[in-house]
Protein backbone atom coordinates (compact mmCIF):
# COMPACT_ATOMS: atom_id res chain seq x y z
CA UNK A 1 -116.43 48.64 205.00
CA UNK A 2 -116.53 51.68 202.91
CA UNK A 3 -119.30 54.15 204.22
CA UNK A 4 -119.61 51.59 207.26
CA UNK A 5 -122.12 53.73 209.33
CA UNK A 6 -124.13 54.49 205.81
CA UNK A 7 -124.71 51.24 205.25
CA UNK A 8 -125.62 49.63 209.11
CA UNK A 9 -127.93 52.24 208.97
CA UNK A 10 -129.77 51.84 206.23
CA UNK A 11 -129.15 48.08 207.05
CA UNK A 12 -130.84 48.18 210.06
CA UNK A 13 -133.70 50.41 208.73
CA UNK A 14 -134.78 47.49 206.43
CA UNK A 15 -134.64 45.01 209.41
CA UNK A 16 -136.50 47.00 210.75
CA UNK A 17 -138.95 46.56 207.89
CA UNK A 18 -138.39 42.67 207.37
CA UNK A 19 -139.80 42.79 211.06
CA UNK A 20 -142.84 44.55 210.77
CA UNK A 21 -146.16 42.99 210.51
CA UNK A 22 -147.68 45.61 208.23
CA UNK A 23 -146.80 48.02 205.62
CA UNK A 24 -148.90 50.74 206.13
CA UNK A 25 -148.10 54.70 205.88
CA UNK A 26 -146.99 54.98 209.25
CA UNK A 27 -144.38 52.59 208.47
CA UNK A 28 -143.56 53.89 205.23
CA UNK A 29 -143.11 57.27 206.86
CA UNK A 30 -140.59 55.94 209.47
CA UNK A 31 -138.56 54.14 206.59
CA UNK A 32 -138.32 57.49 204.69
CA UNK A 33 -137.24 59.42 208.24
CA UNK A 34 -134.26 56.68 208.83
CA UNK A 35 -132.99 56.71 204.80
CA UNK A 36 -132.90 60.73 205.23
CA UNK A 37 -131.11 60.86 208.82
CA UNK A 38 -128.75 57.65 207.48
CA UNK A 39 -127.97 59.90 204.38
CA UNK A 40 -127.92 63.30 206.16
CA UNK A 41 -125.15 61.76 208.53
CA UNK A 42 -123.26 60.99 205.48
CA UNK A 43 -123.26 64.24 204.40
CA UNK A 44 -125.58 64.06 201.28
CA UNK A 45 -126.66 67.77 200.34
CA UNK A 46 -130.08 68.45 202.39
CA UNK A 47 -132.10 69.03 198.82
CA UNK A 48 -131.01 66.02 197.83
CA UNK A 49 -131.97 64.04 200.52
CA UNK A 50 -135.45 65.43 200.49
CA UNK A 51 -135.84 64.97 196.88
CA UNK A 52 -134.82 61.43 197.13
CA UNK A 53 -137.03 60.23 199.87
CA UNK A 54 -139.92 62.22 198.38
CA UNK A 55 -139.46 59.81 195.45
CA UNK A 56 -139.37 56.46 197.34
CA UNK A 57 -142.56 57.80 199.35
CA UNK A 58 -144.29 58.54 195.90
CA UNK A 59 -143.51 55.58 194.60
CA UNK A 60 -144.56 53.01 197.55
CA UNK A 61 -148.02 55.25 198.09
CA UNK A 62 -149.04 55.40 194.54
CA UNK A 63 -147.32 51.98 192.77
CA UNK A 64 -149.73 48.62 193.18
CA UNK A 65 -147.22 46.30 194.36
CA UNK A 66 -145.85 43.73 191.31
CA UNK A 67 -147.54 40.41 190.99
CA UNK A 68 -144.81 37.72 192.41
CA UNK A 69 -143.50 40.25 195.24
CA UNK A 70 -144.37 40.70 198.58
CA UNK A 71 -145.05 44.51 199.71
CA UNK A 72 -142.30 44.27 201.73
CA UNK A 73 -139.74 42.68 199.03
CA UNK A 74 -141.07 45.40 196.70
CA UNK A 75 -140.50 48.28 199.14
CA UNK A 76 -137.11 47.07 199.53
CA UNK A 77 -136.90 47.26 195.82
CA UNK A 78 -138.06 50.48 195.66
CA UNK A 79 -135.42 51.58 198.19
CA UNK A 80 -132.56 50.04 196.39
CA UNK A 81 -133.75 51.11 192.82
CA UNK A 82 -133.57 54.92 194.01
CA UNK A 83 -130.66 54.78 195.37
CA UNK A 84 -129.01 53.38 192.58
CA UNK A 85 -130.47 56.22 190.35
CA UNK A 86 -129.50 58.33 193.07
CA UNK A 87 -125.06 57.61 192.48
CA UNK A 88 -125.53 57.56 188.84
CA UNK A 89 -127.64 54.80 187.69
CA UNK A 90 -125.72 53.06 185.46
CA UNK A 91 -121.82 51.89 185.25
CA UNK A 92 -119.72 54.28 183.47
CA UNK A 93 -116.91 51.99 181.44
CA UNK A 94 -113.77 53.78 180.86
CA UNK A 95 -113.05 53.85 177.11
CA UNK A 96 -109.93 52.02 176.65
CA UNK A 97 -110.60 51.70 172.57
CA UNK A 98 -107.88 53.69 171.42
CA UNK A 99 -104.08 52.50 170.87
CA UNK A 100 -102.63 53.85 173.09
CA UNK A 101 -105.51 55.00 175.23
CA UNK A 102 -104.73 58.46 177.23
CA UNK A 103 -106.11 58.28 180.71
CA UNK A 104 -105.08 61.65 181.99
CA UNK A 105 -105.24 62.56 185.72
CA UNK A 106 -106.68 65.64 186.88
CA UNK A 107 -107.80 66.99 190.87
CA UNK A 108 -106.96 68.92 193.57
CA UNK A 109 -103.84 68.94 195.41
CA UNK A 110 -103.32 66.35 198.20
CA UNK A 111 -106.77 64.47 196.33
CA UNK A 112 -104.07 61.42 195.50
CA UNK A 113 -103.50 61.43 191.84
CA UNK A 114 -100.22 60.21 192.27
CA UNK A 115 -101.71 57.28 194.01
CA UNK A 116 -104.35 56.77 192.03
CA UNK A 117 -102.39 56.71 188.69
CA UNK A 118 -100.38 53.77 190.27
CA UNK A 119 -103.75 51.91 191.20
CA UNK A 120 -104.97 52.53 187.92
CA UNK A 121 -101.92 51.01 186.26
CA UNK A 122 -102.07 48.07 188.19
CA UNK A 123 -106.06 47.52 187.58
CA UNK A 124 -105.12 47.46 183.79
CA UNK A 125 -101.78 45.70 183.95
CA UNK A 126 -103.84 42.58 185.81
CA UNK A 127 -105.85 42.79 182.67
CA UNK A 128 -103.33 41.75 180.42
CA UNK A 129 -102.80 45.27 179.02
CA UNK A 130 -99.34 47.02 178.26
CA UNK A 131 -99.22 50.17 180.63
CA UNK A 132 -97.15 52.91 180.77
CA UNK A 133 -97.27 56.04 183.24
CA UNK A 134 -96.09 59.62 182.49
CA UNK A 135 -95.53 62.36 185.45
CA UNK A 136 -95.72 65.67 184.65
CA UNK A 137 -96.46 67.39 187.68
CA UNK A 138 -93.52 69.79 187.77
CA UNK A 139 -94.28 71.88 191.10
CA UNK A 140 -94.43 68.76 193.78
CA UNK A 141 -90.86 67.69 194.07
CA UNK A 142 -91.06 64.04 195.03
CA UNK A 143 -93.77 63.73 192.20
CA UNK A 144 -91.74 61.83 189.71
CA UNK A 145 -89.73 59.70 192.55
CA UNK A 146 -93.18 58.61 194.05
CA UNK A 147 -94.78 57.82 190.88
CA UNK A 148 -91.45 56.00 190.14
CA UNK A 149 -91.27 53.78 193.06
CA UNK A 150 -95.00 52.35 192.05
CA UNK A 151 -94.03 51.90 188.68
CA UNK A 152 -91.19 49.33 189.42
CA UNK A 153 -93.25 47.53 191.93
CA UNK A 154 -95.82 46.79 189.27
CA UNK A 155 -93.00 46.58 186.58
CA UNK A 156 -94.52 49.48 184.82
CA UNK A 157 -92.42 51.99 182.92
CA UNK A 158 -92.50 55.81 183.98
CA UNK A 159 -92.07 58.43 181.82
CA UNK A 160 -90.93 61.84 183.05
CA UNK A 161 -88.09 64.27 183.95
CA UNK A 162 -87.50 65.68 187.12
CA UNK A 163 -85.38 68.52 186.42
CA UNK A 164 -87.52 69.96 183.39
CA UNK A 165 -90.14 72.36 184.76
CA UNK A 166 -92.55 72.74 181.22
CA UNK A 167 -94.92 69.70 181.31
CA UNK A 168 -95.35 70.18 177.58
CA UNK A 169 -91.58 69.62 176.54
CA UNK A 170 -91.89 66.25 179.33
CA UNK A 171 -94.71 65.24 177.45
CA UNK A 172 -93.17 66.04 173.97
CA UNK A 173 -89.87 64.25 174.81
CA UNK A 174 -91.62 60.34 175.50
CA UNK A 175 -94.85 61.02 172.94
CA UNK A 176 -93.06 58.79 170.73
CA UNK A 177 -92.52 55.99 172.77
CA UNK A 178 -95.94 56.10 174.53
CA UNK A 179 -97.28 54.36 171.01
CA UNK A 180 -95.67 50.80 172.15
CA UNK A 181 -98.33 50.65 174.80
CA UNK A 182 -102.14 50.12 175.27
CA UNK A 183 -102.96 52.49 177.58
CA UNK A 184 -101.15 55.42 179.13
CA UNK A 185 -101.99 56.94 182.57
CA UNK A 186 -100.72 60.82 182.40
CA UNK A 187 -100.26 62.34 186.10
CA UNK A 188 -100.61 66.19 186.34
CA UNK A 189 -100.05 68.49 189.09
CA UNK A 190 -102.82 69.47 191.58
CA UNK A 191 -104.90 72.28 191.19
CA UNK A 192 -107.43 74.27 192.63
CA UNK A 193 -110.25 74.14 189.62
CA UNK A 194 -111.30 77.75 190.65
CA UNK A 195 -107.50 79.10 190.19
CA UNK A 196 -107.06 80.78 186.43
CA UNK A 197 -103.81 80.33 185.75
CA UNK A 198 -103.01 76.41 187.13
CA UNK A 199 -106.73 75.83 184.58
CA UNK A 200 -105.18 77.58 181.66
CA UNK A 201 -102.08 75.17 181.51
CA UNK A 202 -104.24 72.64 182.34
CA UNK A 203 -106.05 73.35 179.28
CA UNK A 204 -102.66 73.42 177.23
CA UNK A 205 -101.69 70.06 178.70
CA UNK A 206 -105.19 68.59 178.44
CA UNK A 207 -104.41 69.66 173.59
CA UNK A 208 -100.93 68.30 173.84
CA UNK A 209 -101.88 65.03 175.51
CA UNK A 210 -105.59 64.59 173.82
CA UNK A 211 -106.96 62.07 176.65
CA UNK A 212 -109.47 59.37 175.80
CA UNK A 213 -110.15 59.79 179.54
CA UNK A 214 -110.18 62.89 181.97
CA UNK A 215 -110.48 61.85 184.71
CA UNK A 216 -111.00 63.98 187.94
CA UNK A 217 -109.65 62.76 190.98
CA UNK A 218 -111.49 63.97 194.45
CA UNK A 219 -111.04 63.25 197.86
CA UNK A 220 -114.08 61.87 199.59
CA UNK A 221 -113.41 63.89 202.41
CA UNK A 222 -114.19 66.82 200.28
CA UNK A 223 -117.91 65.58 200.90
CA UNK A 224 -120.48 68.23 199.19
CA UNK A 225 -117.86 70.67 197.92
CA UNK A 226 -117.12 67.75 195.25
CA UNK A 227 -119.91 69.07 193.55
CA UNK A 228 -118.85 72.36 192.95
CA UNK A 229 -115.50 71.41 192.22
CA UNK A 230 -116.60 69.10 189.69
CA UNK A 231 -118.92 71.04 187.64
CA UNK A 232 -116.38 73.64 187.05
CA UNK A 233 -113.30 71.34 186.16
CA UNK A 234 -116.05 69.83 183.65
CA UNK A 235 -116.44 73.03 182.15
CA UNK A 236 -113.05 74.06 182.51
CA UNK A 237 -111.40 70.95 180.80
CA UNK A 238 -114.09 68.48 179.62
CA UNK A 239 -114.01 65.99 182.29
CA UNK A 240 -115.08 62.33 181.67
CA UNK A 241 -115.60 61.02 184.78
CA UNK A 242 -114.49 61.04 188.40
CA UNK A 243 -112.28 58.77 190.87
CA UNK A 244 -113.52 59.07 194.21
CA UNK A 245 -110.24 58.39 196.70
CA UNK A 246 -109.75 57.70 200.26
CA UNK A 247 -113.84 56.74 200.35
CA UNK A 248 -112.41 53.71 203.09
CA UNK A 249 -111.72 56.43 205.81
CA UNK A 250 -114.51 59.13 206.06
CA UNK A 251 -117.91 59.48 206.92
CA UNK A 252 -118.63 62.18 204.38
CA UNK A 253 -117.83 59.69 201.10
CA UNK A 254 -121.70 60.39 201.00
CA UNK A 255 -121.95 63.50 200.11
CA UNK A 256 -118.71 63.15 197.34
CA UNK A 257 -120.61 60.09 195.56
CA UNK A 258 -123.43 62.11 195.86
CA UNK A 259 -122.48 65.57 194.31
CA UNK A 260 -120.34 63.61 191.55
CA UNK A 261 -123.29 61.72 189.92
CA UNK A 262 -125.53 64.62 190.09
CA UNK A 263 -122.49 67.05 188.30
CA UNK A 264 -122.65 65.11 185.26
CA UNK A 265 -119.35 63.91 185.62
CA UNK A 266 -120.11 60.20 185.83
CA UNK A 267 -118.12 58.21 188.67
CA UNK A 268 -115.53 55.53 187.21
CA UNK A 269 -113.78 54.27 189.88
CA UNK A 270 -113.36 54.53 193.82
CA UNK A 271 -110.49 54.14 195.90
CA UNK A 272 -110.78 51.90 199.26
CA UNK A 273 -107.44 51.58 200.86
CA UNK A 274 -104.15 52.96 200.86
CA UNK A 275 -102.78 49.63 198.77
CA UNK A 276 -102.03 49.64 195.35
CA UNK A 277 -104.77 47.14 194.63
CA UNK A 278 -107.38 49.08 196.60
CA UNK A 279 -109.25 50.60 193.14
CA UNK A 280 -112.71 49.53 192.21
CA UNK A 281 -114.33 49.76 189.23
CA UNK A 282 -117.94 51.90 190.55
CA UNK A 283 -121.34 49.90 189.55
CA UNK A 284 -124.23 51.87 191.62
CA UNK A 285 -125.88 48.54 191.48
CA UNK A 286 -123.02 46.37 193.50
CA UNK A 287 -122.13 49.45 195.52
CA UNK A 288 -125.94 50.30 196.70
CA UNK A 289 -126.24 46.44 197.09
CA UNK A 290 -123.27 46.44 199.37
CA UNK A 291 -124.91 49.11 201.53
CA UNK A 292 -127.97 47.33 201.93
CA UNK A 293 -126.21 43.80 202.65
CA UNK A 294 -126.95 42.13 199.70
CA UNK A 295 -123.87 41.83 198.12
CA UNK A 296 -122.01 42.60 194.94
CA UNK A 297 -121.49 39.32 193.45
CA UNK A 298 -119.99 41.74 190.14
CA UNK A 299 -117.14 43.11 192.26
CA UNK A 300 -116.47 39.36 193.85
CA UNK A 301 -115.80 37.71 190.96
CA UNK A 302 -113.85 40.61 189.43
CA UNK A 303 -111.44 40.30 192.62
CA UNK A 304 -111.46 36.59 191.95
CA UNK A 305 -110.55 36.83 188.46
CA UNK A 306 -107.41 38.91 190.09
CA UNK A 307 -106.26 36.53 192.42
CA UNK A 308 -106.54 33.31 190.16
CA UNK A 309 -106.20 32.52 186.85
CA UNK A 310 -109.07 31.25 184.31
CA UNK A 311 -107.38 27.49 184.19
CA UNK A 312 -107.15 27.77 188.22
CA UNK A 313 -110.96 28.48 188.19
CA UNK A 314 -112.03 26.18 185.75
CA UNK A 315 -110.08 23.49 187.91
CA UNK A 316 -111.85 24.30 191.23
CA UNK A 317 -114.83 24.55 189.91
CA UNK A 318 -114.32 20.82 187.76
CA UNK A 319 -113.68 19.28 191.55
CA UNK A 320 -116.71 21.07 192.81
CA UNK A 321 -118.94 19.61 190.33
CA UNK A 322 -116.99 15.85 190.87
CA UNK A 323 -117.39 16.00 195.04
CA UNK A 324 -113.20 16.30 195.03
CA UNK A 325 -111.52 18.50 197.81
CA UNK A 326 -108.73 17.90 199.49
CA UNK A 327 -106.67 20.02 201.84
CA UNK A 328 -104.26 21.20 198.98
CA UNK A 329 -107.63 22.45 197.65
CA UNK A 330 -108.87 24.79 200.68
CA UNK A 331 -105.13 24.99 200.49
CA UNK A 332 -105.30 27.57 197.18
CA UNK A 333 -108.92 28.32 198.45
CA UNK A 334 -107.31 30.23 201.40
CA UNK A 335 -104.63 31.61 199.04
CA UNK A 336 -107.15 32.90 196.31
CA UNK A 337 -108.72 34.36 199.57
CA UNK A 338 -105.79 36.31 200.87
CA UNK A 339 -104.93 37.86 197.40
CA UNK A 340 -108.54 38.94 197.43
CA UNK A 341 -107.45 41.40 200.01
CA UNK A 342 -108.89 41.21 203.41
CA UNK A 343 -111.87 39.03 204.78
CA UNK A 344 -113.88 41.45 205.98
CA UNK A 345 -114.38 43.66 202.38
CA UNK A 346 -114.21 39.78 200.80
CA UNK A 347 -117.09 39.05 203.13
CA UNK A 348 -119.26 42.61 202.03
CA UNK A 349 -119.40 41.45 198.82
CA UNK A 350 -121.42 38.17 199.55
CA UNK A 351 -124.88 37.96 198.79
CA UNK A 352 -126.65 37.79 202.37
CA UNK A 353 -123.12 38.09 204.28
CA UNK A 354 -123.72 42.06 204.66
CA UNK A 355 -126.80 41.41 206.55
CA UNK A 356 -124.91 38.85 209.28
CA UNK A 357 -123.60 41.59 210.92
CA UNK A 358 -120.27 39.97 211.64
CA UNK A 359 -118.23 41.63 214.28
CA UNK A 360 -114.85 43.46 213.15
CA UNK A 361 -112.87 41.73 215.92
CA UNK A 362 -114.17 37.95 214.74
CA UNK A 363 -113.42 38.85 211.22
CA UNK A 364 -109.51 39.71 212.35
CA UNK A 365 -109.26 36.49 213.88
CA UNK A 366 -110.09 34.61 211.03
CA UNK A 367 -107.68 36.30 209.09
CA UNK A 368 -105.14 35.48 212.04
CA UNK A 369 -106.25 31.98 211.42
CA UNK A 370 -105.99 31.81 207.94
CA UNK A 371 -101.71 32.25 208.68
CA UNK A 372 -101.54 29.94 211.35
CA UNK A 373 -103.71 27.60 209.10
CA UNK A 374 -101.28 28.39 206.26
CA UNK A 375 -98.21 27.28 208.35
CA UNK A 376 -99.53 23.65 209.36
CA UNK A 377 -100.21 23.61 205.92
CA UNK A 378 -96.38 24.15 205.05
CA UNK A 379 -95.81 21.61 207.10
CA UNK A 380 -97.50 18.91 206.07
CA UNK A 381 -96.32 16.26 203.42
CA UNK A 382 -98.21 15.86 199.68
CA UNK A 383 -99.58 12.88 201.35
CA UNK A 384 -101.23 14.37 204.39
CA UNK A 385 -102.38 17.40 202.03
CA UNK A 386 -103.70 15.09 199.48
CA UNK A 387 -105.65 12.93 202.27
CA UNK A 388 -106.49 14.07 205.19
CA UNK A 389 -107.42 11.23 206.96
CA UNK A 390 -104.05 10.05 207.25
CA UNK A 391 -103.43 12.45 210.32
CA UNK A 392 -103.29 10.77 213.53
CA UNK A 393 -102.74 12.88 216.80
CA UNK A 394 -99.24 11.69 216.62
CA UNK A 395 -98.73 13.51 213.01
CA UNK A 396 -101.46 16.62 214.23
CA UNK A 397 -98.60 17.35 217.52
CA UNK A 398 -95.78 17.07 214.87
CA UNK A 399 -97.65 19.48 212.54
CA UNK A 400 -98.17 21.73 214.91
CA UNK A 401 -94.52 21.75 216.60
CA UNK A 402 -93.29 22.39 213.02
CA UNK A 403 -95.38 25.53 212.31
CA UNK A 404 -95.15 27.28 215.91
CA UNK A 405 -98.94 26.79 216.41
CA UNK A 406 -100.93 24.32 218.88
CA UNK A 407 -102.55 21.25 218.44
CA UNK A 408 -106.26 22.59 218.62
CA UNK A 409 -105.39 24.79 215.65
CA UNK A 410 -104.62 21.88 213.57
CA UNK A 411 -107.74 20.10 214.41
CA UNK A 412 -109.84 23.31 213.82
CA UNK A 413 -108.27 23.44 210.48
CA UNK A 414 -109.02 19.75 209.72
CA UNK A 415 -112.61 20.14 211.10
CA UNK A 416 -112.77 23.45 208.86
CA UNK A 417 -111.74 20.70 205.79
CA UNK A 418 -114.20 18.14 206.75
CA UNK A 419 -117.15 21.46 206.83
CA UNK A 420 -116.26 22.59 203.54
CA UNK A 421 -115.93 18.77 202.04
CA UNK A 422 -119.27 18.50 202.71
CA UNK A 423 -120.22 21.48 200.97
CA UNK A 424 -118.52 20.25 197.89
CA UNK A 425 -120.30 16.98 198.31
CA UNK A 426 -123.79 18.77 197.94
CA UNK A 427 -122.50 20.16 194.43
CA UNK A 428 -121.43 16.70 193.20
CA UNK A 429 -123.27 16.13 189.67
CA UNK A 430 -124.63 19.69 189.54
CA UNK A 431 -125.77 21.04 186.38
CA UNK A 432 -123.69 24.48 186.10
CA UNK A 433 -126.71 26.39 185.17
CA UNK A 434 -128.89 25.43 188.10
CA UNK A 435 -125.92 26.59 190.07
CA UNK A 436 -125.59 30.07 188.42
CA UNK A 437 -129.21 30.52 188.96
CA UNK A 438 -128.94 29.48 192.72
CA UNK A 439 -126.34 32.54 192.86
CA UNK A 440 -128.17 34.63 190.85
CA UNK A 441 -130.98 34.06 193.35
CA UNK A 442 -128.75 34.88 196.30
CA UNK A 443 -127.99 38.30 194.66
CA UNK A 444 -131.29 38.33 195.32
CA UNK A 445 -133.44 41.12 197.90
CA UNK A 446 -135.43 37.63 199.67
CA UNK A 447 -132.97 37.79 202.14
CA UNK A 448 -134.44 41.90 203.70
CA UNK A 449 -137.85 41.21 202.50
CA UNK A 450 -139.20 38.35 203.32
């Protein structure tokens, strides 16, 4: 998970609170010590730790508790409210009005622009818009290769010339062509935001290319130093926002998120893995309510909109609603699933799933099951897929010999069927609305206060 030990912490410190028989100062003083050590650890700046917990300690001394919550629902509310304000309050949309839109890259070197630029074209190319990418770093030799290689796995054309060393006569040479697209995502070379000379051709680039977005790219393993670096690339070049990278791998993301939202630079997006589709769009509200285990049912659904199309939806969710399910259905369940990207960060965003506290090791071995799974399903016939209460043990050993697996995994995956039939079952006749308030309510913060 992405600031794991951030978020069992402050996990655990809430427990700790759903525990208690009493909310009194004494425990309101120990829940204030935890959140500052948790976010110390992290490497959030020392002021701004203190400032922060001073607030949530105002707040739960001096605020009467709201009519319909219980004192420790609302001091879990409290928590999760400042923190929110604490990365920015509100999500930052990226303005993608213009035609073509200019999303220009900007960061430090080794802060993965290149990288980034390629995630970014993906994010928008899944959302049906016409993307083009343009590399005009001109120091970095295997710049406009790399940036290449991403563009034909997404089937996204790449602008650039790698033997031309002004950026301005690159950019000046495909202008013309850019206007065919939606959006255009311009890659510059890294620079050091403190260096003169890299910021005044920054500046030059920054007039030719007139970006609807600037967007600086930091490292979160940069942790409080983002800050500094942020502020004066803001007021070197008019920065727009911020894409925090490589926040999967570090324990000082903290301190990055952190600096970022205080810098007035608002954060836009964060990178969570090294894979092209590891780019989220940054909501303080999911990403808090991933830290604190309840979810991010926002960033779920976006991933699901990714890995199925609106018809595909609207036909799962028809058989949901009629008590149909058969094994072709968990069939393109489990596929849905996989292009998700992996179980565990699937799992994080799951009302009430963060607080299970599911080991890493049984979460691998589901995803090891979901392949052997997938091969007895490859080896079934429409028939057996379509009902499966056609398979005998004599059909079960057959399916199994044909996908290299055992017996026993077959029947796990039929008893995993029969578990999640009867879960469609229970939604058989539901009124859609009930339903989205049943979610709604499991976005909910019952779960660490009651």
């Amino acid at each position: 998970m992405v600031l794991d030990k951030l978020g069992e912490s402050l996990r655990n410190t809430l427990q700790k609170v759903a525990k208690s028989i009493f909310v009194d100062d004494a425990l309101i003083n120990e829940l204030v010590k935890e959140i500052q050590r948790a976010l110390l650890q992290s490497d959030v700046n020392v002021k701004l730790v203190f400032d922060l917990s001073q607030r949530i300690k105002e707040r739960l001394q001096k605020e009467e508790t709201p009519s319909g919550l219980t004192k420790k629902e609302y001091l879990v509310n409290v928590v999760y409210e400042e923190l929110v304000k604490f990365l920015g309050g509100e999500e930052s949309q990226v303005n993608t009005s213009a035609k073509p839109s200019m999303i220009m890259l900007t960061g430090l070197f080794g802060s993965g622009k290149t990288t980034t630029a390629g995630k970014l074209a993906r994010y928008f190319s899944k959302r049906g818009l016409k993307v083009a990418m343009v590399q005009l770093d001109v120091y970095r030799p295997a710049a406009f290769e790399q940036l290449n290689q991403l563009g034909k796995q997404m089937g996204v054309p790449v602008f650039g010339n790698k033997s031309e060393k002004d950026p301005l006569k690159i950019y000046g040479s495909c202008r013309d062509d850019l206007k065919k697209f939606d959006i255009a995502i311009v890659d510059t070379a890294g620079r050091d935001a403190l260096s003169g000379d890299l910021i005044n051709e920054l500046k030059s680039v920054a007039a030719a290319v007139k970006p609807d977005e600037n967007l600086l790219v930091i490292s979160a393993d940069i942790g409080q130093a983002a800050e500094k670096q942020a502020r004066a690339f803001h007021d070197a070049c008019n920065i727009t926002g911020v894409i925090v990278t490589k926040l999967e791998g570090t324990a000082k993301g903290g301190g990055a998120l952190s600096a970022c939202a205080i810098s007035g630079a608002p954060i836009k997006f964060v990178g969570v893995g090294e894979k092209t589709e590891d780019l989220e769009k940054f909501n303080p509200k999911g990403f808090v309510g991933r830290l604190l285990g309840m979810g991010d049912i926002e960033a779920l659904l976006e991933k699901a909109k990714e890995a199925m199309t609106e018809e595909e939806a609207k036909d799962i969710s028809q058989k949901f609603l009629k008590g149909e399910f058969t094994l072709l259905d968990l069939y393109e369940q489990m596929q849905a699933i996989k292009k998700m990207g992996p179980i565990a960060k699937v799992m994080e965003m799951v009302p009430g799933f963060g607080q299970l506290k599911l080991p890493k090791d049984m979460l691998e071995v589901q995803e090891e099951k979901l392949k052997k799974w997938k091969f007895a399903m490859d080896s079934m016939t429409k028939k057996e897929l379509e009902d499966p209460e056609l398979l005998t043990t004599e059909r079960i050993d057959r399916i199994a010999k044909g996908a290299g697996t055992s017996s026993s995994e077959v029947k796990e995956l039929i008893k995993q069927y029969r578990q999640s039939k009867k879960v469609v079952k229970m939604f058989k006749g539901s009124d859609p609305r009930k339903m989205q308030q049943m979610l709604k309510k499991m976005g909910g913060m019952k779960g660490l206060g009651g």
